[in-house]
C-alpha atoms as a PDB file:
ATOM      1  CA  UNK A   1       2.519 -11.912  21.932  1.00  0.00           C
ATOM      2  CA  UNK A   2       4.099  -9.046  19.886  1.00  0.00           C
ATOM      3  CA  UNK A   3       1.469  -6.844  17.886  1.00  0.00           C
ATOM      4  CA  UNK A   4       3.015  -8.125  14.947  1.00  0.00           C
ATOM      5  CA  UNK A   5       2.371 -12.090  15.147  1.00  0.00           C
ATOM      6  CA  UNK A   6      -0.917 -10.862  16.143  1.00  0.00           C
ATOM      7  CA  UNK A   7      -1.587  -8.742  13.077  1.00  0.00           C
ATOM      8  CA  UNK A   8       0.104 -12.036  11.330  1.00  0.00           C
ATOM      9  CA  UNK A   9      -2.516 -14.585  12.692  1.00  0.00           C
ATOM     10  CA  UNK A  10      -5.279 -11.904  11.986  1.00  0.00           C
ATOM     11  CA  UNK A  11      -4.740 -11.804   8.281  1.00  0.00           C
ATOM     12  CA  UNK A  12      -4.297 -14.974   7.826  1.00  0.00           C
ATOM     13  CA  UNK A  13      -7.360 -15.989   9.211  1.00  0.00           C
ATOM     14  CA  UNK A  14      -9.421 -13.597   7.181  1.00  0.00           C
ATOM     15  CA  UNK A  15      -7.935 -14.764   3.806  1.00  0.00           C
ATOM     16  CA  UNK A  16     -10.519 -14.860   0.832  1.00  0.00           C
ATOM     17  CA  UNK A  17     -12.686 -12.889   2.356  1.00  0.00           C
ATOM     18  CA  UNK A  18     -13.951 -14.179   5.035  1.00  0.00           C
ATOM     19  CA  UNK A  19     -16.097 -12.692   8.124  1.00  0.00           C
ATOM     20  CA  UNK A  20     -14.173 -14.315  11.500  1.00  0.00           C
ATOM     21  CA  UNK A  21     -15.561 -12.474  15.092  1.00  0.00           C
ATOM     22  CA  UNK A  22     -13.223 -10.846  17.382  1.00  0.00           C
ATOM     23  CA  UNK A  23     -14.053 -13.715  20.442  1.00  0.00           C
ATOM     24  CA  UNK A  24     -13.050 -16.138  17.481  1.00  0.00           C
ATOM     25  CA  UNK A  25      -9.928 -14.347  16.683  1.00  0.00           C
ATOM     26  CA  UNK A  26      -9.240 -13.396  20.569  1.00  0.00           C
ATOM     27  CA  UNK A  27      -9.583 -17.067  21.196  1.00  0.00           C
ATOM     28  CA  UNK A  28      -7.002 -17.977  18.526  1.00  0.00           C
ATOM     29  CA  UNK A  29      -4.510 -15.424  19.437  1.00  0.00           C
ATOM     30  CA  UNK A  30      -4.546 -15.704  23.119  1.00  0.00           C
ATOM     31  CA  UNK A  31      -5.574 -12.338  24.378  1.00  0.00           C
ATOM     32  CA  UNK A  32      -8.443 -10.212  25.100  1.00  0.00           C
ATOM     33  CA  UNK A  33     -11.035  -8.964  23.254  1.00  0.00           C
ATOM     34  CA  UNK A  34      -9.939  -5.522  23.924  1.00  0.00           C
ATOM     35  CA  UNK A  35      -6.527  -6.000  22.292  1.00  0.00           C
ATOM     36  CA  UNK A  36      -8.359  -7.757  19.214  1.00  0.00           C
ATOM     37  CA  UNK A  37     -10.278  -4.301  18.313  1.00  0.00           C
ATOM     38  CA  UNK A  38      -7.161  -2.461  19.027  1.00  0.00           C
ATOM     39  CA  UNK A  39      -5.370  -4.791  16.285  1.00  0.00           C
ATOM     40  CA  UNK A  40      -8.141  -4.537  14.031  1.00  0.00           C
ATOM     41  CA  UNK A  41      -8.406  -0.884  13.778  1.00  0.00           C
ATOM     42  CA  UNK A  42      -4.613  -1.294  12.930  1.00  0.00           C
ATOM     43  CA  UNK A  43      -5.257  -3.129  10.430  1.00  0.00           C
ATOM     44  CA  UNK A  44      -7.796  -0.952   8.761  1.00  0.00           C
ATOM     45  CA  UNK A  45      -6.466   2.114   8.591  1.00  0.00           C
ATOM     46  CA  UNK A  46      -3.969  -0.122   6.502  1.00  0.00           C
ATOM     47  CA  UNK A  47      -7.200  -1.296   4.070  1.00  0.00           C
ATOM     48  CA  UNK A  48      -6.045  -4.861   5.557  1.00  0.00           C
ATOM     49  CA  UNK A  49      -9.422  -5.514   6.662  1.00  0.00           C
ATOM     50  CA  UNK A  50     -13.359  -4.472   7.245  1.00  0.00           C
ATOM     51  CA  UNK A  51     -14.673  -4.320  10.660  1.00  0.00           C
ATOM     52  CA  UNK A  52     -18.114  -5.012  10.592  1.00  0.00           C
ATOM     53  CA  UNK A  53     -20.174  -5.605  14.155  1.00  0.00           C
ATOM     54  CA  UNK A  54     -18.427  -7.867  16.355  1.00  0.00           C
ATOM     55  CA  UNK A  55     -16.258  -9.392  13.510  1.00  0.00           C
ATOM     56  CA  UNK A  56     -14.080  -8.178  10.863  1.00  0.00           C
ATOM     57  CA  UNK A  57     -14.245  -9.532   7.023  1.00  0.00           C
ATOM     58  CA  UNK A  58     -10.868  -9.870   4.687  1.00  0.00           C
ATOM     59  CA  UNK A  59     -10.110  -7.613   2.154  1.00  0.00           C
ATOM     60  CA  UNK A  60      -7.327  -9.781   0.371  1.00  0.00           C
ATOM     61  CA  UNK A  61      -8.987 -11.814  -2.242  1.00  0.00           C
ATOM     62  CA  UNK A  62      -6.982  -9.970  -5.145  1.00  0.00           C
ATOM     63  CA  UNK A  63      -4.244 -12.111  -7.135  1.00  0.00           C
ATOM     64  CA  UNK A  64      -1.128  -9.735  -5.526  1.00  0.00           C
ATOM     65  CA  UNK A  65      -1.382  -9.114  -2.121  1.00  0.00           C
ATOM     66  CA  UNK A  66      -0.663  -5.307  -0.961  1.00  0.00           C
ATOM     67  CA  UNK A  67       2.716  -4.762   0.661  1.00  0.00           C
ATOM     68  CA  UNK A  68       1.455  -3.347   3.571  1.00  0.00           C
ATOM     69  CA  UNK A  69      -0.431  -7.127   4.125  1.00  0.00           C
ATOM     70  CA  UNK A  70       2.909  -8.968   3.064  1.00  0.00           C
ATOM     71  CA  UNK A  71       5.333  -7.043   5.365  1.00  0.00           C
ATOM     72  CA  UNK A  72       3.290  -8.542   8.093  1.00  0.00           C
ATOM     73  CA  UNK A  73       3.025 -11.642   7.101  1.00  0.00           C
ATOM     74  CA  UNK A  74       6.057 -14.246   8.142  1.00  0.00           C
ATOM     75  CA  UNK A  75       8.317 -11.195   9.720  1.00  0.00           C
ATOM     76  CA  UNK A  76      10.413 -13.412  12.057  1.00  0.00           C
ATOM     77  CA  UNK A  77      11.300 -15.465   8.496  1.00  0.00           C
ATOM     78  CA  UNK A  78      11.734 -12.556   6.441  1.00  0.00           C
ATOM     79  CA  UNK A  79      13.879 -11.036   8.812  1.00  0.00           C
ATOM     80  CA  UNK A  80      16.269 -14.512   9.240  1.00  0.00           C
ATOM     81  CA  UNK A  81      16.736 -14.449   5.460  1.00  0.00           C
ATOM     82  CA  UNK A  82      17.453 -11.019   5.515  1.00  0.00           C
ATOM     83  CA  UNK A  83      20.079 -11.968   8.206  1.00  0.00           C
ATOM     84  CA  UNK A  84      21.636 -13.847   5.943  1.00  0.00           C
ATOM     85  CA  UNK A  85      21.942 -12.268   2.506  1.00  0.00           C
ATOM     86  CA  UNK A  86      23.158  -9.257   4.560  1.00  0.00           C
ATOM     87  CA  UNK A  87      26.124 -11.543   5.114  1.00  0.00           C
ATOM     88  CA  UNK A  88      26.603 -12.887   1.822  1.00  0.00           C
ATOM     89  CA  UNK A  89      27.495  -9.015   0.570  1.00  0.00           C
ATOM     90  CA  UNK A  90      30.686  -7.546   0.696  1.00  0.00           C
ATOM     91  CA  UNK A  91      31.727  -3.936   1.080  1.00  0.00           C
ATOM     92  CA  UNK A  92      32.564  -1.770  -2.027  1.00  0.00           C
ATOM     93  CA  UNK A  93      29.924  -4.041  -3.954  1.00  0.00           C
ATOM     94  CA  UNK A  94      27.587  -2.421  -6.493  1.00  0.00           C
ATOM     95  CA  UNK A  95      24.082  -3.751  -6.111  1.00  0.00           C
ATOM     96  CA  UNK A  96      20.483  -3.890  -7.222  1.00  0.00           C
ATOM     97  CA  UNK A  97      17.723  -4.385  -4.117  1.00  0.00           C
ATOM     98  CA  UNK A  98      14.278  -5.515  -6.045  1.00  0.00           C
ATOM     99  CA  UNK A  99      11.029  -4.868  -3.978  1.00  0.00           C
ATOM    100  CA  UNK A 100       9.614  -6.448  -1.971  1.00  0.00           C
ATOM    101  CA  UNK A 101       8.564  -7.415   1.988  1.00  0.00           C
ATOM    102  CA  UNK A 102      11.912  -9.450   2.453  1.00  0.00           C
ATOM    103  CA  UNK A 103      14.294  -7.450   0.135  1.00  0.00           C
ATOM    104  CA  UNK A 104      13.302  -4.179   2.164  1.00  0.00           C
ATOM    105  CA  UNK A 105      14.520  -6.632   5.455  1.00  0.00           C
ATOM    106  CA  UNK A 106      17.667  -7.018   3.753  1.00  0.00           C
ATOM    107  CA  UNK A 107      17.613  -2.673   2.823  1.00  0.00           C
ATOM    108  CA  UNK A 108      17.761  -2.001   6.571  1.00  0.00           C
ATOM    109  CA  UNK A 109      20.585  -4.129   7.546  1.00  0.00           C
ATOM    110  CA  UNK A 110      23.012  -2.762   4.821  1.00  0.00           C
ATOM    111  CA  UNK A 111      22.748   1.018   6.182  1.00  0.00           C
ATOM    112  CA  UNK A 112      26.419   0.878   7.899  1.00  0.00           C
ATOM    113  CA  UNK A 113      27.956  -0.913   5.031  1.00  0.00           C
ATOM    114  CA  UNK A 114      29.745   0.822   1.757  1.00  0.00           C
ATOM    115  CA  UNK A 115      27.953   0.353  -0.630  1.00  0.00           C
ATOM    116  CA  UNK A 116      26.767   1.557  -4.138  1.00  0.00           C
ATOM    117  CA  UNK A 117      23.208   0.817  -3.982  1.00  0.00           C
ATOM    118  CA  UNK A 118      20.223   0.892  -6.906  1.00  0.00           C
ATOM    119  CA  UNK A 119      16.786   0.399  -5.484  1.00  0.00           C
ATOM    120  CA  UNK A 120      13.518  -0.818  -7.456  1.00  0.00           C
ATOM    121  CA  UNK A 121      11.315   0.200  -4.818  1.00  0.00           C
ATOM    122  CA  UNK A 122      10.702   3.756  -2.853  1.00  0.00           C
ATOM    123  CA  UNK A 123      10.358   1.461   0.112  1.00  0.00           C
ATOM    124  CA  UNK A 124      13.767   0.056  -0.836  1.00  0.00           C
ATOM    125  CA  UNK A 125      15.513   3.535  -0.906  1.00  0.00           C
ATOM    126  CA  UNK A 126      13.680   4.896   2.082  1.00  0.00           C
ATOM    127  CA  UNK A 127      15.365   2.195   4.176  1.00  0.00           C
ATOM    128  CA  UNK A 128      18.840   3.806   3.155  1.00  0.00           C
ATOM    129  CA  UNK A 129      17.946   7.593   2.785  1.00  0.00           C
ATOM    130  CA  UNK A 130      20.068   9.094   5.634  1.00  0.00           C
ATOM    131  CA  UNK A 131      23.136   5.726   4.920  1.00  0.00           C
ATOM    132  CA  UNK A 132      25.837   7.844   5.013  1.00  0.00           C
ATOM    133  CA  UNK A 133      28.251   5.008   3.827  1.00  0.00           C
ATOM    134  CA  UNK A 134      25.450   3.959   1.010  1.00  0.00           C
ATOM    135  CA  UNK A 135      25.358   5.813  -2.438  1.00  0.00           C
ATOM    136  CA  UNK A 136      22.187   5.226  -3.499  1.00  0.00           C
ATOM    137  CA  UNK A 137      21.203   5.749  -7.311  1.00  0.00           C
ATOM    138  CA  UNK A 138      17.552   5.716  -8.249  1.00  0.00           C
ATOM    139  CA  UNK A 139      16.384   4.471 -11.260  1.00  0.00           C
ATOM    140  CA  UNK A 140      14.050   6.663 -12.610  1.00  0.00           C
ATOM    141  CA  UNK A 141      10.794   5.933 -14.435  1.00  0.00           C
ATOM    142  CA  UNK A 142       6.975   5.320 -13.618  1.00  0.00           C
ATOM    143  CA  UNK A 143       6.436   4.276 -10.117  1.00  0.00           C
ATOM    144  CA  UNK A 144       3.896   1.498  -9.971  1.00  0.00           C
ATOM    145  CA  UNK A 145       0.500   2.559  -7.049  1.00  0.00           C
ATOM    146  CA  UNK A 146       0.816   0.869  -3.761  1.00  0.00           C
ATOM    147  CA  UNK A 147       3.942  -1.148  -4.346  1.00  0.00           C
ATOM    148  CA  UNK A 148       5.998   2.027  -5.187  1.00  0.00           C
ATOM    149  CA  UNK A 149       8.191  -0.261  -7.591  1.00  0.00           C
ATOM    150  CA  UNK A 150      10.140   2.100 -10.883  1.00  0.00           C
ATOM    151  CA  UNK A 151       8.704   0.296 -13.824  1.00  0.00           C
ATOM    152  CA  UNK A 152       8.690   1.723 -17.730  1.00  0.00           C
ATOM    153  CA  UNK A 153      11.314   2.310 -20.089  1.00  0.00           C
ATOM    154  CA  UNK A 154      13.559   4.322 -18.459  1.00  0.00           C
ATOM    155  CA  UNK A 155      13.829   1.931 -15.855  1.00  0.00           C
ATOM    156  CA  UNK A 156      14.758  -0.268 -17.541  1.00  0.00           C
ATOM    157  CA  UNK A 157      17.092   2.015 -19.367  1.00  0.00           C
ATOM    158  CA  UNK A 158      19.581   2.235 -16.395  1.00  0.00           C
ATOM    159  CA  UNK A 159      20.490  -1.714 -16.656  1.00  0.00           C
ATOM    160  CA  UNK A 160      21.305  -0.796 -20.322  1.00  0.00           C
ATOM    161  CA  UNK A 161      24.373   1.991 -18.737  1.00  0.00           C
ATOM    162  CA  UNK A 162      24.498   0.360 -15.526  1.00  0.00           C
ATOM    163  CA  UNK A 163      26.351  -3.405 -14.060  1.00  0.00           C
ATOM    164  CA  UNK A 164      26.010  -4.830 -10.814  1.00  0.00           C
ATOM    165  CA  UNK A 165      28.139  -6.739  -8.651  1.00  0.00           C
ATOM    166  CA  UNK A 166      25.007  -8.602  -7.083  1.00  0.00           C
ATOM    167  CA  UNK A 167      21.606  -8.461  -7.868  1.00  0.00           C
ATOM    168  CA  UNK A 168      19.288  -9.219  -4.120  1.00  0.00           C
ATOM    169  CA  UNK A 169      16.192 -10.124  -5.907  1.00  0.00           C
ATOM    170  CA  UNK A 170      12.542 -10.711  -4.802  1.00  0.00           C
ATOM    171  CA  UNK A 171       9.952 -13.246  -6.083  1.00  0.00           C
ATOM    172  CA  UNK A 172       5.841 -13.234  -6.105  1.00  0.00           C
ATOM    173  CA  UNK A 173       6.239 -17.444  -6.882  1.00  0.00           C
ATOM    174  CA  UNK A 174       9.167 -19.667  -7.433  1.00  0.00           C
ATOM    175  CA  UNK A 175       9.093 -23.223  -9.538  1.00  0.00           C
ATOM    176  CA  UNK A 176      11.638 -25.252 -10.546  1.00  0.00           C
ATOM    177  CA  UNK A 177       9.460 -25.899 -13.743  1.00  0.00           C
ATOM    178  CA  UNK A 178       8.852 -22.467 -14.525  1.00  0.00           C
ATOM    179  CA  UNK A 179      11.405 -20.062 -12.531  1.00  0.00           C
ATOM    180  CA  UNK A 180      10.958 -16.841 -10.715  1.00  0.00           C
ATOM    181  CA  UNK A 181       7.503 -15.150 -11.697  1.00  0.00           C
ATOM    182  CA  UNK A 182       6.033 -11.824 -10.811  1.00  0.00           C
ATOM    183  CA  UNK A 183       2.672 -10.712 -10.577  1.00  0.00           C
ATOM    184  CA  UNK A 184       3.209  -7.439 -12.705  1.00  0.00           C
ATOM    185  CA  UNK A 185       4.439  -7.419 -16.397  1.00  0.00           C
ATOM    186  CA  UNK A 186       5.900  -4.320 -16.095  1.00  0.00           C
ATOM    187  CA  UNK A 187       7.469  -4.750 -12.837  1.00  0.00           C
ATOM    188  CA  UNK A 188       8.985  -8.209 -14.319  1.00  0.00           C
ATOM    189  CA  UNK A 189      10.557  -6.940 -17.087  1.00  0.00           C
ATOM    190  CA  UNK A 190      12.671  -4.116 -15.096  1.00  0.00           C
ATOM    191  CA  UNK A 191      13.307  -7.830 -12.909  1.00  0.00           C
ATOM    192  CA  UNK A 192      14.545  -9.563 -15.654  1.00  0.00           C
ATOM    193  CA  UNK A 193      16.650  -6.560 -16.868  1.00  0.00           C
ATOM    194  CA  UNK A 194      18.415  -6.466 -13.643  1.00  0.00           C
ATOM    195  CA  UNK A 195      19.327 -10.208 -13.905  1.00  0.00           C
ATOM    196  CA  UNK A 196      21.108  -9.660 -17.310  1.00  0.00           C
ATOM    197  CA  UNK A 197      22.650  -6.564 -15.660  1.00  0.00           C
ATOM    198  CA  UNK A 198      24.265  -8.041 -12.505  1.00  0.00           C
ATOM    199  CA  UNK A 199      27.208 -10.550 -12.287  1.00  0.00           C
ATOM    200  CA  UNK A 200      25.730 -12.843  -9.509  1.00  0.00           C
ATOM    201  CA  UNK A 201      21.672 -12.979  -8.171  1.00  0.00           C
ATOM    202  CA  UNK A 202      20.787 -13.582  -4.775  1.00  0.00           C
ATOM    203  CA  UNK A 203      17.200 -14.423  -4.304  1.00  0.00           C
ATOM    204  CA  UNK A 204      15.467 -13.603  -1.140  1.00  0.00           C
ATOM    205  CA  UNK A 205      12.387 -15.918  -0.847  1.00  0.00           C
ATOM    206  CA  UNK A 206      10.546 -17.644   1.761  1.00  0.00           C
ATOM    207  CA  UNK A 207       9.049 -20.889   1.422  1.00  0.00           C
ATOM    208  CA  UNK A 208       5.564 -19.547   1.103  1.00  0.00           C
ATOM    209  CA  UNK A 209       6.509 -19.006  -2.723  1.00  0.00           C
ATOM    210  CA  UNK A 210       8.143 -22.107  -3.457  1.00  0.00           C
ATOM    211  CA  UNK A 211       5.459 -24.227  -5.662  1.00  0.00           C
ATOM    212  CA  UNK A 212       3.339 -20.327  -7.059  1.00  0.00           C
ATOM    213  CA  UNK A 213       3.949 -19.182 -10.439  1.00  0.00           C
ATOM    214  CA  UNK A 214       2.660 -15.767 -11.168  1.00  0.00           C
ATOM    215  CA  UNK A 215       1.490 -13.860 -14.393  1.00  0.00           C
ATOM    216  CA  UNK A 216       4.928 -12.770 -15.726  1.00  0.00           C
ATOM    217  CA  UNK A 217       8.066 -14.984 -16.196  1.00  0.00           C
ATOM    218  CA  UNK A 218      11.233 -13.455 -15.201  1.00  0.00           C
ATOM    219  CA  UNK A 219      13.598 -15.868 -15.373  1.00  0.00           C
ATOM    220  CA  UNK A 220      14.793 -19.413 -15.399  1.00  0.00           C
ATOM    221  CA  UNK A 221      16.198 -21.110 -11.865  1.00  0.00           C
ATOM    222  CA  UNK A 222      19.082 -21.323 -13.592  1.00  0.00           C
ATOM    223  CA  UNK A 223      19.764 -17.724 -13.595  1.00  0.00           C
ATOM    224  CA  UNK A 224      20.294 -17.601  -9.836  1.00  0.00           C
ATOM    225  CA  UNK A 225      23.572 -17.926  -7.919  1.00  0.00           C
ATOM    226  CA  UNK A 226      22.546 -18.468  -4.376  1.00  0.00           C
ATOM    227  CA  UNK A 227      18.479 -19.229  -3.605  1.00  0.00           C
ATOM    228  CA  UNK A 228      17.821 -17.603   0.716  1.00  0.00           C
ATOM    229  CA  UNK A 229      14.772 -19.325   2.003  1.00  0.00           C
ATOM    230  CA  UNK A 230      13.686 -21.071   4.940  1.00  0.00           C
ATOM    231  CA  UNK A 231      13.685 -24.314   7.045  1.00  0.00           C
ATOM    232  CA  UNK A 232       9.812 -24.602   5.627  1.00  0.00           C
ATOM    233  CA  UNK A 233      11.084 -24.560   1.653  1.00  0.00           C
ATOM    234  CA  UNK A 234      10.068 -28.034   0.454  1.00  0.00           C
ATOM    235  CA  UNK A 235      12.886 -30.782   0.136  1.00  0.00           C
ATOM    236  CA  UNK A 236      12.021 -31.905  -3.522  1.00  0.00           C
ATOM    237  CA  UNK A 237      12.207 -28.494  -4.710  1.00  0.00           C
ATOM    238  CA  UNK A 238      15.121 -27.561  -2.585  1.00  0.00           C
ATOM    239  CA  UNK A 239      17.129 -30.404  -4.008  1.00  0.00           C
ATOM    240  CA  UNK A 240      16.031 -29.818  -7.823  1.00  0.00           C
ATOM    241  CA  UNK A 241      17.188 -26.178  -7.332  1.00  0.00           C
ATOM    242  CA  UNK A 242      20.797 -27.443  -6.173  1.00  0.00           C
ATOM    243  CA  UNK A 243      20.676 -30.003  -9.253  1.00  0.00           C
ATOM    244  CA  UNK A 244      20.278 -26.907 -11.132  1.00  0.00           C
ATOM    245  CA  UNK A 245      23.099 -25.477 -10.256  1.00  0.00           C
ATOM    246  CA  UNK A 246      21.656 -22.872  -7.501  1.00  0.00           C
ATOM    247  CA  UNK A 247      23.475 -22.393  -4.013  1.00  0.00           C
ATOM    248  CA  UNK A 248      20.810 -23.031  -1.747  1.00  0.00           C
ATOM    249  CA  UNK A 249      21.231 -21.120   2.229  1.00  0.00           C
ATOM    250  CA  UNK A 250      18.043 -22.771   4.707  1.00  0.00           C
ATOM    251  CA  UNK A 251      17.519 -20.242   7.376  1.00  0.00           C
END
């Protein structure tokens, strides 16, 4: 098993805190012990985890879990959806990449394509630094601890001078009730102000959303073009989203 489905099956038995040993987590994966440690000292350099003696204990009982935890978690989905936005864009477009796990999945594919590209993450625009086809245009503003997102004023500033052919945009939950939420006010509102700014929205999100609402609202169901999730994505939901008017792709 690659060292990423292990780090996968780790974290998600250690969620809300809880103290698993490494022969119950060896036993789960399918290796050795040996490997277990290796993965868990992996894990918390990243401040994933605590290893205590013989066991480790989860760190992740926050609201918004870290980026380093989330670009773990689900890779072989993220990286299918990816897959497929990547094809949905054309050359020449203009285009806004939000943050997150799956939208930096998407980042890396585009890096032979021509492109004008603005990112809302520094993980975003490190995936293209070095794109020779890709112009990339940062933002500006604050830049939000851990996530790395551009958040503040003059973030939001550029949608105000800037348009976008396509926005690819992230998502911390996804309802049909209550639309596309984010954990972070600030990071929601620069969200929202790329919606208004771009001519069609492609949201990248994985079924592990679909049914979450977060703190801030960013914007109605309605404002999406085309919806990227998975096989997993619920079949009420998916088929309220398409009454709604969304283009739904099931990767």
């Amino acid at each position: 098993m690659e060292s990423e489905k292990r780090h996968e099956l780790i974290l998600g038995s250690l969620r809300n805190g809880e103290r698993v040993t490494v022969a119950a987590l060896a036993e789960l994966i399918g290796c050795s012990e040996m490997t277990v440690r290796r993965d868990l000292d992996t894990l918390e350099r990243d401040d994933l985890l605590r290893r205590v003696r013989g066991a480790a204990v989860g760190m992740l009982t926050s609201e918004e879990t870290p980026f380093a935890a989330r670009s773990k978690h689900r890779i072989d989905v993220k990286r299918r959806i990816a897959l497929a936005v990547s094809e949905l864009i054309d050359d020449g477009e203009s285009i806004v990449i939000d943050g997150g796990s799956t939208t930096v999945e998407a980042a890396r594919l585009l890096t032979t394509r021509r492109l004008t590209v603005l990112p809302l993450t520094l993980h975003v625009a490190n995936a293209l630094m070095g794109a020779d086809r890709v112009r990339l245009v940062l933002p500006g503003g604050d830049l939000r601890p851990g996530e790395l997102s551009f958040v503040g004023p003059l973030t939001e500033y550029a949608f105000d001078v800037m348009r976008f052919d396509t926005m690819v945009l992230g998502s911390c939950g996804l309802s049909v009730r209550n639309g596309i939420s984010a954990h972070d006010l600030l990071e929601g509102a620069v969200k929202k102000a790329a919606v208004t700014a771009s001519a069609r929205v492609i949201a990248a999100i994985d079924s592990s959303k679909f049914g979450r609402t977060a703190f801030g609202r960013v914007c109605p169901v309605e404002a999406l073009d085309v919806l990227v999730t998975d096989e997993d994505a619920p079949a009420d939901e998916v088929a309220a989203l398409r009454e709604a008017g969304v283009e739904v792709h099931l990767v």
